[in-house]
PDB file of N, CA and C in Angstrom:
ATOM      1  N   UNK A   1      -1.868  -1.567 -34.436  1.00  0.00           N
ATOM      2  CA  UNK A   1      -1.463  -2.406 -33.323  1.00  0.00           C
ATOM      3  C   UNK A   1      -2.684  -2.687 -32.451  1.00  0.00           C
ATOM      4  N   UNK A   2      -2.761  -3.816 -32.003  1.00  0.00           N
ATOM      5  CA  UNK A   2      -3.967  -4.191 -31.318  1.00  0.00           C
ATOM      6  C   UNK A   2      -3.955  -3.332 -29.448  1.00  0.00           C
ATOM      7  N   UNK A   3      -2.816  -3.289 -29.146  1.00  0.00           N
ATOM      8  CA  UNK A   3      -2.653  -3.288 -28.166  1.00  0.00           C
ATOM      9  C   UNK A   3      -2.530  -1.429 -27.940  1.00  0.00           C
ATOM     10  N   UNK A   4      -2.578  -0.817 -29.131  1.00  0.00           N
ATOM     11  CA  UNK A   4      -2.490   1.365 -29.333  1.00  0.00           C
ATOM     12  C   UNK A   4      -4.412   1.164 -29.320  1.00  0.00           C
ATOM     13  N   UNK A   5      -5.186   1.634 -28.458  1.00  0.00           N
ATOM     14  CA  UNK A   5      -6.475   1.565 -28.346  1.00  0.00           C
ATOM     15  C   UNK A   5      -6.691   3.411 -28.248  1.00  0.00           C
ATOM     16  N   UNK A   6      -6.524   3.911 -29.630  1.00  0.00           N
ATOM     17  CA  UNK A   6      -6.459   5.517 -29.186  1.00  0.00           C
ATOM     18  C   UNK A   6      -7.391   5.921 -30.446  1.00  0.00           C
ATOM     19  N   UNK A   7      -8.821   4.551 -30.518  1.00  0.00           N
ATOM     20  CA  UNK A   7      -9.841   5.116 -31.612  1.00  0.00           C
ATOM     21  C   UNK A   7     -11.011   5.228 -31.189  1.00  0.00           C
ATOM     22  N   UNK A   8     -12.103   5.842 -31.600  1.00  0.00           N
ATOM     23  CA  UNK A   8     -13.516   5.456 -31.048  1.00  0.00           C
ATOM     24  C   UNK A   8     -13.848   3.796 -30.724  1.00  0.00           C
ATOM     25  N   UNK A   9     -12.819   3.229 -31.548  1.00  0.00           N
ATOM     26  CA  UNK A   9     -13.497   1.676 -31.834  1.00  0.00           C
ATOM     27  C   UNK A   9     -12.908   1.232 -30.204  1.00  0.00           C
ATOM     28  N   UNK A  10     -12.301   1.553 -28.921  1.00  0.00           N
ATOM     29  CA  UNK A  10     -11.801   1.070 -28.018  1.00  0.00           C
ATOM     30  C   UNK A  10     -12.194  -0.082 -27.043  1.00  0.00           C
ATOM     31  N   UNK A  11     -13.852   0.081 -27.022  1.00  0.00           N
ATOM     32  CA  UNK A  11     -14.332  -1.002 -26.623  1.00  0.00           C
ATOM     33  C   UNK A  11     -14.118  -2.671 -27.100  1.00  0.00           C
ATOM     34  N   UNK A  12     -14.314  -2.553 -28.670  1.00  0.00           N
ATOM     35  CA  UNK A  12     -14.494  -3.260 -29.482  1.00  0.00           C
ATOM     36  C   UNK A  12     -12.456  -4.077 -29.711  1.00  0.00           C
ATOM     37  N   UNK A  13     -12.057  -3.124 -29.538  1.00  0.00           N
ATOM     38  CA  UNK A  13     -10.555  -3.627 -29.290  1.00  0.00           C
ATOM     39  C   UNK A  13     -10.011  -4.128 -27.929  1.00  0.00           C
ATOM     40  N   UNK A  14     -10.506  -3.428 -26.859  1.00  0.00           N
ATOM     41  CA  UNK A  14     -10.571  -4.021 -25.558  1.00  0.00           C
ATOM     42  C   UNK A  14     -11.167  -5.554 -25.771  1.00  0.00           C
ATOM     43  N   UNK A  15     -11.681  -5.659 -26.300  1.00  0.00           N
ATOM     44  CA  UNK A  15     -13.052  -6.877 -26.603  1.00  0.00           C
ATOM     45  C   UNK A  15     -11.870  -8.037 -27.083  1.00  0.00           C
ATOM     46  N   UNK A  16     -11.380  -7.723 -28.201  1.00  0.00           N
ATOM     47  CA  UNK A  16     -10.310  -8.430 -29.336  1.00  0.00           C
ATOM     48  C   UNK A  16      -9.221  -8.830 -28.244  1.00  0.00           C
ATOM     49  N   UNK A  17      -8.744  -8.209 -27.885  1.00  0.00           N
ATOM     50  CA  UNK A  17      -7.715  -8.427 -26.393  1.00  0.00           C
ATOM     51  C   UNK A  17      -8.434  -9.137 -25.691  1.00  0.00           C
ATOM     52  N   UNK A  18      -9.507  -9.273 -24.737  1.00  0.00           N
ATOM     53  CA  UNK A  18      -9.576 -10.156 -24.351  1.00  0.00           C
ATOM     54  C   UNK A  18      -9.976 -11.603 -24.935  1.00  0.00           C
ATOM     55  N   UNK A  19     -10.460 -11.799 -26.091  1.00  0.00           N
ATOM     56  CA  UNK A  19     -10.746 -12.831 -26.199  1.00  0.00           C
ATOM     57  C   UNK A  19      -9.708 -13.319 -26.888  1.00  0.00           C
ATOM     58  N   UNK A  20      -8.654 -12.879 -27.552  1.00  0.00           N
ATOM     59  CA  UNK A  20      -7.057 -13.336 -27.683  1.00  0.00           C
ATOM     60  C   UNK A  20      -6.265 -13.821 -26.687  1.00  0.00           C
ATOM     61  N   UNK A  21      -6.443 -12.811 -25.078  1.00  0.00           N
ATOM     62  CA  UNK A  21      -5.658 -13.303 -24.059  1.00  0.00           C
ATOM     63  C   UNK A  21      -6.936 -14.755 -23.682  1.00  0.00           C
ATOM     64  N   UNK A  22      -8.300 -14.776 -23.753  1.00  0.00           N
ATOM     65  CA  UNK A  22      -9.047 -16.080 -23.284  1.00  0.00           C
ATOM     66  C   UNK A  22      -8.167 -17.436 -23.809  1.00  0.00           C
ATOM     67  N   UNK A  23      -7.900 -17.546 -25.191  1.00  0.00           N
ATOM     68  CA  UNK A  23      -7.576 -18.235 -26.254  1.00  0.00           C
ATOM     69  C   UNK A  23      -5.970 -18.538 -25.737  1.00  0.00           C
ATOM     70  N   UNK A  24      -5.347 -17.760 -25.818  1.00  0.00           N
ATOM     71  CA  UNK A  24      -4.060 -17.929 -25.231  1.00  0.00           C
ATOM     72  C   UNK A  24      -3.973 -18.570 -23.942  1.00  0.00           C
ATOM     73  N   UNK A  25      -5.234 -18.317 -23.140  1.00  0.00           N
ATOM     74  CA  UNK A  25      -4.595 -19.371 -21.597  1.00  0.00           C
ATOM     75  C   UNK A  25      -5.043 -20.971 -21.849  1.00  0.00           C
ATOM     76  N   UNK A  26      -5.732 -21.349 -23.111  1.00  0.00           N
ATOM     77  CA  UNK A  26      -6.024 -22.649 -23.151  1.00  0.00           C
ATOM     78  C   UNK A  26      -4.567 -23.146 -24.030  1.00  0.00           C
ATOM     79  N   UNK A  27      -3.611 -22.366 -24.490  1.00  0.00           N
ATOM     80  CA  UNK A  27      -2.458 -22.943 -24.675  1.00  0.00           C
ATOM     81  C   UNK A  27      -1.536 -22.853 -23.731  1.00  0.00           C
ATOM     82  N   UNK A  28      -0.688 -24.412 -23.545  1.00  0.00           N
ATOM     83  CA  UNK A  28       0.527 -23.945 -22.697  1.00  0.00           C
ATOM     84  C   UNK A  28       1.549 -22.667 -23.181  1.00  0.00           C
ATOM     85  N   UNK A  29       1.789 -21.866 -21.807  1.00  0.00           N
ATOM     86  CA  UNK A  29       2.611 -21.057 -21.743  1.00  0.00           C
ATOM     87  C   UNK A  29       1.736 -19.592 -22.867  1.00  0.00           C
ATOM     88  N   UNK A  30       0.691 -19.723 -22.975  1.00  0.00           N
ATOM     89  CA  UNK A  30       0.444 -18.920 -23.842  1.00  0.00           C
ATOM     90  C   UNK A  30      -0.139 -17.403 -23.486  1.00  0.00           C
ATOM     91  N   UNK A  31      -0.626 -17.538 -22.002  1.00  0.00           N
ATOM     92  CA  UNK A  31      -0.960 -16.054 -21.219  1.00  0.00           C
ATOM     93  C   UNK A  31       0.621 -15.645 -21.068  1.00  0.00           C
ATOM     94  N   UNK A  32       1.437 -16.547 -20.947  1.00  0.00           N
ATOM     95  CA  UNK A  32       2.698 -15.764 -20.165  1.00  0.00           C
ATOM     96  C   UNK A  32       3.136 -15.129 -21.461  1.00  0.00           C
ATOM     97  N   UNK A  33       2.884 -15.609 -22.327  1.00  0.00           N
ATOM     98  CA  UNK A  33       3.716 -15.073 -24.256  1.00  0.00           C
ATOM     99  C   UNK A  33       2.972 -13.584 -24.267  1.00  0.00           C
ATOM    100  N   UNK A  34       1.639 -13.427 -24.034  1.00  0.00           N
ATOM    101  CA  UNK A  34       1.120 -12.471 -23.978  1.00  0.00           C
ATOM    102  C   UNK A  34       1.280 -11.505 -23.264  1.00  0.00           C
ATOM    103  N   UNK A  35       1.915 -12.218 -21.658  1.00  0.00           N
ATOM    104  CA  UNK A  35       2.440 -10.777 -20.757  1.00  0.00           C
ATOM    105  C   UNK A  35       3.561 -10.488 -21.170  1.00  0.00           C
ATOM    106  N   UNK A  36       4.231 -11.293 -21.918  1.00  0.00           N
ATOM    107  CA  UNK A  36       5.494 -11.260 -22.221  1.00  0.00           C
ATOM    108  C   UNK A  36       5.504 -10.037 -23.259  1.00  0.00           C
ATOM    109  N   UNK A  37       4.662  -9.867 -24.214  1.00  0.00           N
ATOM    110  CA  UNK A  37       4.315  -9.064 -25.274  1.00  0.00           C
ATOM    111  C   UNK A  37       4.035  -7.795 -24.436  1.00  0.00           C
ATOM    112  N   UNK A  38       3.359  -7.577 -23.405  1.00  0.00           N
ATOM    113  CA  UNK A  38       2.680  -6.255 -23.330  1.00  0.00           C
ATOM    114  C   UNK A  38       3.879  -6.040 -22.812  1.00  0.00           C
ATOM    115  N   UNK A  39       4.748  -6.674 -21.909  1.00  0.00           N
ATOM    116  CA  UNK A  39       5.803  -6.292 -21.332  1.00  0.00           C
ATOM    117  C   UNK A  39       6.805  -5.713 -22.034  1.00  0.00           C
ATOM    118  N   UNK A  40       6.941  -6.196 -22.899  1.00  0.00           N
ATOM    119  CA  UNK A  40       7.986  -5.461 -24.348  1.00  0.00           C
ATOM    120  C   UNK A  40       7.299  -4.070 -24.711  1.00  0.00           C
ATOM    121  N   UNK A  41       5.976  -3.846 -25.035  1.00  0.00           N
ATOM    122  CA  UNK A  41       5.493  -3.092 -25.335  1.00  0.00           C
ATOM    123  C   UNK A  41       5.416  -1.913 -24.564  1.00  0.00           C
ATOM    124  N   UNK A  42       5.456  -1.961 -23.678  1.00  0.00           N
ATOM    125  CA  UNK A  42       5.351  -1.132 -22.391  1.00  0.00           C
ATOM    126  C   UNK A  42       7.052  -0.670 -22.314  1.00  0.00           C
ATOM    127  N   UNK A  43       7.764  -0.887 -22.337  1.00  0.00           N
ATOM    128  CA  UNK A  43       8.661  -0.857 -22.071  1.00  0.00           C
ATOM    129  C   UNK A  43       9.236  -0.256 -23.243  1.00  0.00           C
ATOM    130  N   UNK A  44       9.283  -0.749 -24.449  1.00  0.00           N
ATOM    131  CA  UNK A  44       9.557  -0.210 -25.449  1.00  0.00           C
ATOM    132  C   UNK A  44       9.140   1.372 -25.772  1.00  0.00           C
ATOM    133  N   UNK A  45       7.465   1.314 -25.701  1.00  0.00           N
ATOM    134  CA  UNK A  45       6.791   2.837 -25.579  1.00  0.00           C
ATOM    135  C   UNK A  45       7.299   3.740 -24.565  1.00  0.00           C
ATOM    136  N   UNK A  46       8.026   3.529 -23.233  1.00  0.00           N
ATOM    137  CA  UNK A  46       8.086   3.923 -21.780  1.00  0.00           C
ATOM    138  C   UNK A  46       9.349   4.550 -22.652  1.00  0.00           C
ATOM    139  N   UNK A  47      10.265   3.867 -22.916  1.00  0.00           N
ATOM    140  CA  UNK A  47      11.433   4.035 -23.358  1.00  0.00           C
ATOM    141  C   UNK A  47      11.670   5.415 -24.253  1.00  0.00           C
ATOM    142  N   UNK A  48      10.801   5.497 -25.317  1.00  0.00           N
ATOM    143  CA  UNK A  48      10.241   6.449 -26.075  1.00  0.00           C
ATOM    144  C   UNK A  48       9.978   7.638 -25.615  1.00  0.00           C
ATOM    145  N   UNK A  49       9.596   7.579 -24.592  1.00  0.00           N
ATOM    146  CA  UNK A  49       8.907   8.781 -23.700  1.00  0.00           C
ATOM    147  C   UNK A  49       9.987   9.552 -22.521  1.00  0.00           C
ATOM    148  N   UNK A  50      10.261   8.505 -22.289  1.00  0.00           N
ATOM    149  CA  UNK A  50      11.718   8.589 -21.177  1.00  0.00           C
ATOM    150  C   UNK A  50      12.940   9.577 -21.770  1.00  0.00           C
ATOM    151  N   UNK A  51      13.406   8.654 -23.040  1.00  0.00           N
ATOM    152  CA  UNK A  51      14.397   9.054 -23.227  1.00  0.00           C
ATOM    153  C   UNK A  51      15.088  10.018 -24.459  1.00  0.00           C
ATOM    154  N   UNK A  52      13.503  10.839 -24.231  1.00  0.00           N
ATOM    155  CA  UNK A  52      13.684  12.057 -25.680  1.00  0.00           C
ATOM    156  C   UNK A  52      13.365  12.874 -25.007  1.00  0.00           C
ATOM    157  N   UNK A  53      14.866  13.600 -24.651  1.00  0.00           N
ATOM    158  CA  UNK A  53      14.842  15.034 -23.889  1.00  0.00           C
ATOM    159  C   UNK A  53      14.264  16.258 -24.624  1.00  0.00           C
ATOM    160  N   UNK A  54      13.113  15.745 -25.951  1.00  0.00           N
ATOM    161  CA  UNK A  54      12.926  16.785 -26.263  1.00  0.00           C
ATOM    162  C   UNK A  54      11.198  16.772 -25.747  1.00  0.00           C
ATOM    163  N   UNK A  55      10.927  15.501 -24.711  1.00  0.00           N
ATOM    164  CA  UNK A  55       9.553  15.172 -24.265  1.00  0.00           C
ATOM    165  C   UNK A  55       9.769  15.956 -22.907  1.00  0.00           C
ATOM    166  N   UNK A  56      10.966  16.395 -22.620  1.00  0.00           N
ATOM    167  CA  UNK A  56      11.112  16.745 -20.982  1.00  0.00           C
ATOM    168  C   UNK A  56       9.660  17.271 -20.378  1.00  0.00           C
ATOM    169  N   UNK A  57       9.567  18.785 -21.339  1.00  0.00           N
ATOM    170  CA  UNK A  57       7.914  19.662 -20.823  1.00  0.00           C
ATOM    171  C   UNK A  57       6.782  18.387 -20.694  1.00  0.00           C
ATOM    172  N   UNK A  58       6.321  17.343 -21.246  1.00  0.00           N
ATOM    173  CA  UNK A  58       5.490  16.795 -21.370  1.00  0.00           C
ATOM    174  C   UNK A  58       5.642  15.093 -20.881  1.00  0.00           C
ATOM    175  N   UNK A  59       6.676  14.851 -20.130  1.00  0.00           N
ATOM    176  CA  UNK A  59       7.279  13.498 -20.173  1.00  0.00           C
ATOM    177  C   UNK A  59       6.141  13.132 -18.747  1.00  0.00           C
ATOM    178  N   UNK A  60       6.109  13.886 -17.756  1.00  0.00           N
ATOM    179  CA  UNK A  60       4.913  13.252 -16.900  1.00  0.00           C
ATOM    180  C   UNK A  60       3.616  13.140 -17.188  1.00  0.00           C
ATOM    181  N   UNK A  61       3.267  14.141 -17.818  1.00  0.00           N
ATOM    182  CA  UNK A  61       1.727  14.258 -18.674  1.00  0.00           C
ATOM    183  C   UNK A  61       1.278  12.802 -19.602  1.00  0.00           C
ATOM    184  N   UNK A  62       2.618  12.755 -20.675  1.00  0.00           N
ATOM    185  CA  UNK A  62       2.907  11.490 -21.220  1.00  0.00           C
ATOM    186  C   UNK A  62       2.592  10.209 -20.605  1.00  0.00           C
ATOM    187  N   UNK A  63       3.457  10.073 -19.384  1.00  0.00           N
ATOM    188  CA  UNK A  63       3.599   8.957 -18.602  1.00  0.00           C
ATOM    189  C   UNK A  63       2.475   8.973 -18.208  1.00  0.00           C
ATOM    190  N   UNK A  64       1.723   9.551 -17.435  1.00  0.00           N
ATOM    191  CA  UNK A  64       0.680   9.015 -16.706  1.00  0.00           C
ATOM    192  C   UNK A  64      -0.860   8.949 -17.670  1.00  0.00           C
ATOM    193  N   UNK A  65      -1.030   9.226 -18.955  1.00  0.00           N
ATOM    194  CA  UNK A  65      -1.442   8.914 -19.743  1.00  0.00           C
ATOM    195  C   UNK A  65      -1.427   7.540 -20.279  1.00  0.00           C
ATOM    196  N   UNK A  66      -0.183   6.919 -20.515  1.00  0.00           N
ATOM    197  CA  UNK A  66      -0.045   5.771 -21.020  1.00  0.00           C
ATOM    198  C   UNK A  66      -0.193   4.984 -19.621  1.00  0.00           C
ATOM    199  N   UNK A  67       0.294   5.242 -18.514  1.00  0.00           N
ATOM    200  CA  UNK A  67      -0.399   3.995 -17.796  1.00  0.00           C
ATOM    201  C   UNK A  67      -1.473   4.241 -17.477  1.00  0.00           C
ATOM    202  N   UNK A  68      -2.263   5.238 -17.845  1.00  0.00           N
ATOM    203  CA  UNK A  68      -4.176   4.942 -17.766  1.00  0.00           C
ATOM    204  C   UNK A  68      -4.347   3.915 -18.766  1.00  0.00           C
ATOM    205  N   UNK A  69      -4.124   4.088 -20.030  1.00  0.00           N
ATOM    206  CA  UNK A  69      -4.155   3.611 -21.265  1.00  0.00           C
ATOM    207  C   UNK A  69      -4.274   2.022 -20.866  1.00  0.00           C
ATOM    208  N   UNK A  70      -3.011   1.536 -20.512  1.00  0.00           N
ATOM    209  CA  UNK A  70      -2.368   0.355 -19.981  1.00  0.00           C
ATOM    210  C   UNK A  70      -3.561  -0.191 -18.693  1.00  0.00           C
ATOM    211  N   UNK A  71      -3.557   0.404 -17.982  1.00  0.00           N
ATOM    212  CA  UNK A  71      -4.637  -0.044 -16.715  1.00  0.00           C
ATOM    213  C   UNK A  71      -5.792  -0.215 -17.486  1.00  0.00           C
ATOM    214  N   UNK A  72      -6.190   0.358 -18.556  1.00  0.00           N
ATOM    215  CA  UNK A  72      -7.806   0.087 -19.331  1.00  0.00           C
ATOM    216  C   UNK A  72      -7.496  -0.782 -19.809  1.00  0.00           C
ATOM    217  N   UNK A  73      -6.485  -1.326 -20.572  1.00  0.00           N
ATOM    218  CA  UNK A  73      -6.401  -2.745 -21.181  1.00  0.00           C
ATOM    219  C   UNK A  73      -6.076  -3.692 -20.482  1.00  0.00           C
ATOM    220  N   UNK A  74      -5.326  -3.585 -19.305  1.00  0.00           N
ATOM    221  CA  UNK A  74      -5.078  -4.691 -18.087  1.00  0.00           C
ATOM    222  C   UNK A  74      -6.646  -4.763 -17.641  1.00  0.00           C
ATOM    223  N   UNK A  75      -7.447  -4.076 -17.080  1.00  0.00           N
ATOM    224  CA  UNK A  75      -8.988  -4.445 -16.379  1.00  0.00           C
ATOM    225  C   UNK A  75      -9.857  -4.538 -17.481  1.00  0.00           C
ATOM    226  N   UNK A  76      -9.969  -4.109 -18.532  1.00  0.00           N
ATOM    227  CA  UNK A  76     -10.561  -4.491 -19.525  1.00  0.00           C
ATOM    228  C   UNK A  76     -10.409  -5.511 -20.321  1.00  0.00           C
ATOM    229  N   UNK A  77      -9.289  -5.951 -20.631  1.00  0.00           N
ATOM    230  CA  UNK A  77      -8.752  -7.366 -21.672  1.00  0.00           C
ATOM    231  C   UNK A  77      -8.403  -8.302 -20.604  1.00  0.00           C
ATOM    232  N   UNK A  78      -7.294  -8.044 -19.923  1.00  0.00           N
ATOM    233  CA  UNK A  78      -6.580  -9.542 -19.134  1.00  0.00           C
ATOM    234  C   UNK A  78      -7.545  -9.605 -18.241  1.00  0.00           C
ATOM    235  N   UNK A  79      -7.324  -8.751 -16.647  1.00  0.00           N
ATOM    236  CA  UNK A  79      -7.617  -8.583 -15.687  1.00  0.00           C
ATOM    237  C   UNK A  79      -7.132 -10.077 -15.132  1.00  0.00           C
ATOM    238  N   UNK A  80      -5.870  -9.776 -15.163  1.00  0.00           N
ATOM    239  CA  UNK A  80      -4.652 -10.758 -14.461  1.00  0.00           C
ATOM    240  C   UNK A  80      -3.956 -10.275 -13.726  1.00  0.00           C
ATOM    241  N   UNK A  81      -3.373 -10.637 -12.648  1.00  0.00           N
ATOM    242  CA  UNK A  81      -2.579 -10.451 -11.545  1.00  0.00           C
ATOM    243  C   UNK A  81      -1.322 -10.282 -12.385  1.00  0.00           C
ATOM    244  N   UNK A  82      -0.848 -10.978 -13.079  1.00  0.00           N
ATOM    245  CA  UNK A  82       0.248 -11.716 -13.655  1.00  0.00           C
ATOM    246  C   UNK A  82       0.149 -10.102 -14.922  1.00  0.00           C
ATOM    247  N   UNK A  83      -0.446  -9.518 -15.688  1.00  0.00           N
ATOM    248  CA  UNK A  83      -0.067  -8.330 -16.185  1.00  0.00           C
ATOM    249  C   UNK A  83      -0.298  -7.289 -15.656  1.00  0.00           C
ATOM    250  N   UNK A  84      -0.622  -7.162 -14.164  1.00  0.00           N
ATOM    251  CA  UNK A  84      -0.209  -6.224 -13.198  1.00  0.00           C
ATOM    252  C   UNK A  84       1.438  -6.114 -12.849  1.00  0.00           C
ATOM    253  N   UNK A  85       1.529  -7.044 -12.899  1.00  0.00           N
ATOM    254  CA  UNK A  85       3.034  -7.411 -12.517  1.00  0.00           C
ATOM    255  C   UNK A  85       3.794  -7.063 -13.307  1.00  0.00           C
ATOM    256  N   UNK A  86       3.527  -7.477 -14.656  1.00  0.00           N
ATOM    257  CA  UNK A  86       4.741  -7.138 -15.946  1.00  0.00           C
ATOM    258  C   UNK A  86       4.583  -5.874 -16.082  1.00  0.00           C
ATOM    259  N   UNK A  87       3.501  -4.810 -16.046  1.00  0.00           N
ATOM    260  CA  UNK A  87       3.038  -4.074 -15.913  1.00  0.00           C
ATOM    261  C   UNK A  87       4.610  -2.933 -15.022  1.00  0.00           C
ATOM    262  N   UNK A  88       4.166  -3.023 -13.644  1.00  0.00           N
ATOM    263  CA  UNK A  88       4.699  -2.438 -12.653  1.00  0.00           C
ATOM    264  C   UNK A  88       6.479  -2.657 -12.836  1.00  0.00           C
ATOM    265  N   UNK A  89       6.791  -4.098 -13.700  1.00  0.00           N
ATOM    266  CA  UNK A  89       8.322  -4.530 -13.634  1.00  0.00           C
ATOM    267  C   UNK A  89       8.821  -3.353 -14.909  1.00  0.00           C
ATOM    268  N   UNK A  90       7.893  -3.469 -15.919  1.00  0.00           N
ATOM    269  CA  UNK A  90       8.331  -2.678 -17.214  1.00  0.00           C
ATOM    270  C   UNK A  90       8.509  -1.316 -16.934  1.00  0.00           C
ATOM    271  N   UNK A  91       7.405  -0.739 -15.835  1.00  0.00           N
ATOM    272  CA  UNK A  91       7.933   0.604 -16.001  1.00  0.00           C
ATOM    273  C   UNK A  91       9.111   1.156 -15.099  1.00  0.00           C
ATOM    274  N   UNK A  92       9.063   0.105 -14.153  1.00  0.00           N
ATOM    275  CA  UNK A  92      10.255   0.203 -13.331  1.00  0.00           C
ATOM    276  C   UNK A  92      11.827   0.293 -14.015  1.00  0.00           C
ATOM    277  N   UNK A  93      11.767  -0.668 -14.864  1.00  0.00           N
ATOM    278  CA  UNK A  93      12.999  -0.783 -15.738  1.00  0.00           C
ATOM    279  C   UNK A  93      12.996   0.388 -17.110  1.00  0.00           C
ATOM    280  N   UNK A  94      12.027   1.255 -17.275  1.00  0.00           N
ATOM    281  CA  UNK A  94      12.350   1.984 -18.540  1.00  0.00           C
ATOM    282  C   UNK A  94      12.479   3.858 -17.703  1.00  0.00           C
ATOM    283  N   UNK A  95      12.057   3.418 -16.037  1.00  0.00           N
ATOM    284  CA  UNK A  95      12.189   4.508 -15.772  1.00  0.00           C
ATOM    285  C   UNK A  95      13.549   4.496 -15.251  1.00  0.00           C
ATOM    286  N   UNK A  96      14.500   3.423 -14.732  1.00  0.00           N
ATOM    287  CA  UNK A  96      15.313   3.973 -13.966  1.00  0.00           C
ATOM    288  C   UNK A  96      16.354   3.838 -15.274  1.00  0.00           C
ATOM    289  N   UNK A  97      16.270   3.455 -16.907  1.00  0.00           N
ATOM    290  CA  UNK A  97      17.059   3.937 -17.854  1.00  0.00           C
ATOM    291  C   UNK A  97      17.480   5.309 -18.204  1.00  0.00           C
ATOM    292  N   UNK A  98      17.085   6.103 -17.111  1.00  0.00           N
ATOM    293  CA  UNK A  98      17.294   7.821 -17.252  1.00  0.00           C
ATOM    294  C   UNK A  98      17.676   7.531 -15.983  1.00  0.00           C
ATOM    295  N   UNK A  99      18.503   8.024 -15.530  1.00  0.00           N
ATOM    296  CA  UNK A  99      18.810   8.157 -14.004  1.00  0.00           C
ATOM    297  C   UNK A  99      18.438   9.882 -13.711  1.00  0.00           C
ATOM    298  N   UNK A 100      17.638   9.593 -12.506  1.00  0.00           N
ATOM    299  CA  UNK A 100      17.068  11.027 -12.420  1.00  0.00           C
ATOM    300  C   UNK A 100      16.049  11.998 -12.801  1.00  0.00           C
ATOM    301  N   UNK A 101      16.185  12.123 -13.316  1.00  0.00           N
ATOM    302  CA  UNK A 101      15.171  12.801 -14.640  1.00  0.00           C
ATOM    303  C   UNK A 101      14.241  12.990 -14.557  1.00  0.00           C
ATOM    304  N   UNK A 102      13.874  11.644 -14.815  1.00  0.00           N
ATOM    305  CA  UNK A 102      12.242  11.349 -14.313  1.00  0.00           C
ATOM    306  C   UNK A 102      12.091  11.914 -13.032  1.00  0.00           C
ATOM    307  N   UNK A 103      12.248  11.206 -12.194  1.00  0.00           N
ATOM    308  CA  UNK A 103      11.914  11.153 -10.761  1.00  0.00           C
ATOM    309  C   UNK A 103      12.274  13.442 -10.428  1.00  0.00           C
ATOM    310  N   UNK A 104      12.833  13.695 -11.270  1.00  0.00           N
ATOM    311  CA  UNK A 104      13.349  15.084 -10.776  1.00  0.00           C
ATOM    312  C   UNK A 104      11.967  16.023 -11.719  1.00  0.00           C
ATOM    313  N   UNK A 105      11.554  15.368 -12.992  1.00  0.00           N
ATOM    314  CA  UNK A 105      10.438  16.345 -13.543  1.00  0.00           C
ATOM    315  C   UNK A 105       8.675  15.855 -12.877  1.00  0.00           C
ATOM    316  N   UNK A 106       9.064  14.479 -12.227  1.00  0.00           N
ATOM    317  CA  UNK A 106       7.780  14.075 -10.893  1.00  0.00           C
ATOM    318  C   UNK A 106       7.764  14.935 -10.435  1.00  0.00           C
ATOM    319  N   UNK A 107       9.104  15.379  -9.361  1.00  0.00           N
ATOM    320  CA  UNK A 107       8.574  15.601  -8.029  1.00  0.00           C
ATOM    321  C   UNK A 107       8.422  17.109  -8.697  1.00  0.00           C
ATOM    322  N   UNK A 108       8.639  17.811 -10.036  1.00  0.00           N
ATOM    323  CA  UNK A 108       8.261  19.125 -10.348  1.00  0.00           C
ATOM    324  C   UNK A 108       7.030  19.546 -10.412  1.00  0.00           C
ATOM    325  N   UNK A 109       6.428  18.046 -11.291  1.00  0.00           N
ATOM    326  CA  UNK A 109       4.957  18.165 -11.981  1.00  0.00           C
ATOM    327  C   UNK A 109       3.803  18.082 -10.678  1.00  0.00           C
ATOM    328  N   UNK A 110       4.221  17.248  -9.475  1.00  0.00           N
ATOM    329  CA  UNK A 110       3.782  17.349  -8.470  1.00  0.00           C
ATOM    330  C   UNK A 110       3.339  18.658  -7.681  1.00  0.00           C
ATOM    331  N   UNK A 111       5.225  19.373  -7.464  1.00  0.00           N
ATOM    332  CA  UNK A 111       5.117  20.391  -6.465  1.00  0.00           C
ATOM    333  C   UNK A 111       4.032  21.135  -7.380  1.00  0.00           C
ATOM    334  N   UNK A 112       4.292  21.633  -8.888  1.00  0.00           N
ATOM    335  CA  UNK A 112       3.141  22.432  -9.527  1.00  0.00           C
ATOM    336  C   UNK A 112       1.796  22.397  -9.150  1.00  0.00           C
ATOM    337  N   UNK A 113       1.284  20.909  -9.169  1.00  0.00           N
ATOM    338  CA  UNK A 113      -0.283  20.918  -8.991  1.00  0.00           C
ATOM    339  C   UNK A 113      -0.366  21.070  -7.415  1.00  0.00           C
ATOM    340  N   UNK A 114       0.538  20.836  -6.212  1.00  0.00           N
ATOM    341  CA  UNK A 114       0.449  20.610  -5.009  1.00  0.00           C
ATOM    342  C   UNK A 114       0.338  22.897  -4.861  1.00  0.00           C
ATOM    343  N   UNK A 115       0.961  23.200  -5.681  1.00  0.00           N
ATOM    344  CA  UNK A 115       0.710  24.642  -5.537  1.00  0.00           C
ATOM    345  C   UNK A 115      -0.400  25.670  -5.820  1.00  0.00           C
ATOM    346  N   UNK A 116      -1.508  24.938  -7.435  1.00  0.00           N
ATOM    347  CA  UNK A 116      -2.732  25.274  -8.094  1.00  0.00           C
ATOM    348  C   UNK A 116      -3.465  25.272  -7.118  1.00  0.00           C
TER     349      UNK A 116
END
């Protein structure tokens, strides 16, 4: 997948992303197809992570991993306002598909390090 950047080659794929998203804004509607894509993607992966209570021990560790991941390919490939946005909407919607949960193994993973 162009968009899983979890090899040495990351630069070089950051690279491929952007000059796919360049190419795409000289077509109509064609950056939005692309936020449209990461937006699925994000959401889809979020989903994954969210909602396998067998990720509970590791589901914040997880999460905030993949949106580093995600922020390196948003400032590295797009660096668009517009996949900041799809960005922030996707995880909004794959986190509140657990009601609770999340927000209850946050404020855990928090109090932990607020205690180290």
């Amino acid at each position: 997948a162009v968009v899983s950047t979890q090899s040495t080659g990351d630069e070089k794929r950051y690279n491929d992303l952007h000059v796919l998203y360049t190419l795409l804004n000289r077509v109509s509607e064609g950056a939005y197809r692309m936020c449209f894509f990461l937006y699925t993607y994000i959401k889809n992966r979020g989903l994954e992570i969210v909602m396998n209570p067998e990720k509970d021990k590791t589901m914040v560790q997880e999460l905030l991993e993949f949106k580093d991941n995600i922020d390196s390919i948003i400032n590295k490939s797009f660096n668009s306002e517009d996949c900041v946005d799809v960005k922030k909407k996707a995880f909004e919607e794959f986190i509140n598909m657990r009601p609770n949960k999340p927000a209850e193994l946050i404020a855990k993973f928090i109090d932990s390090k607020l205690k180290n």
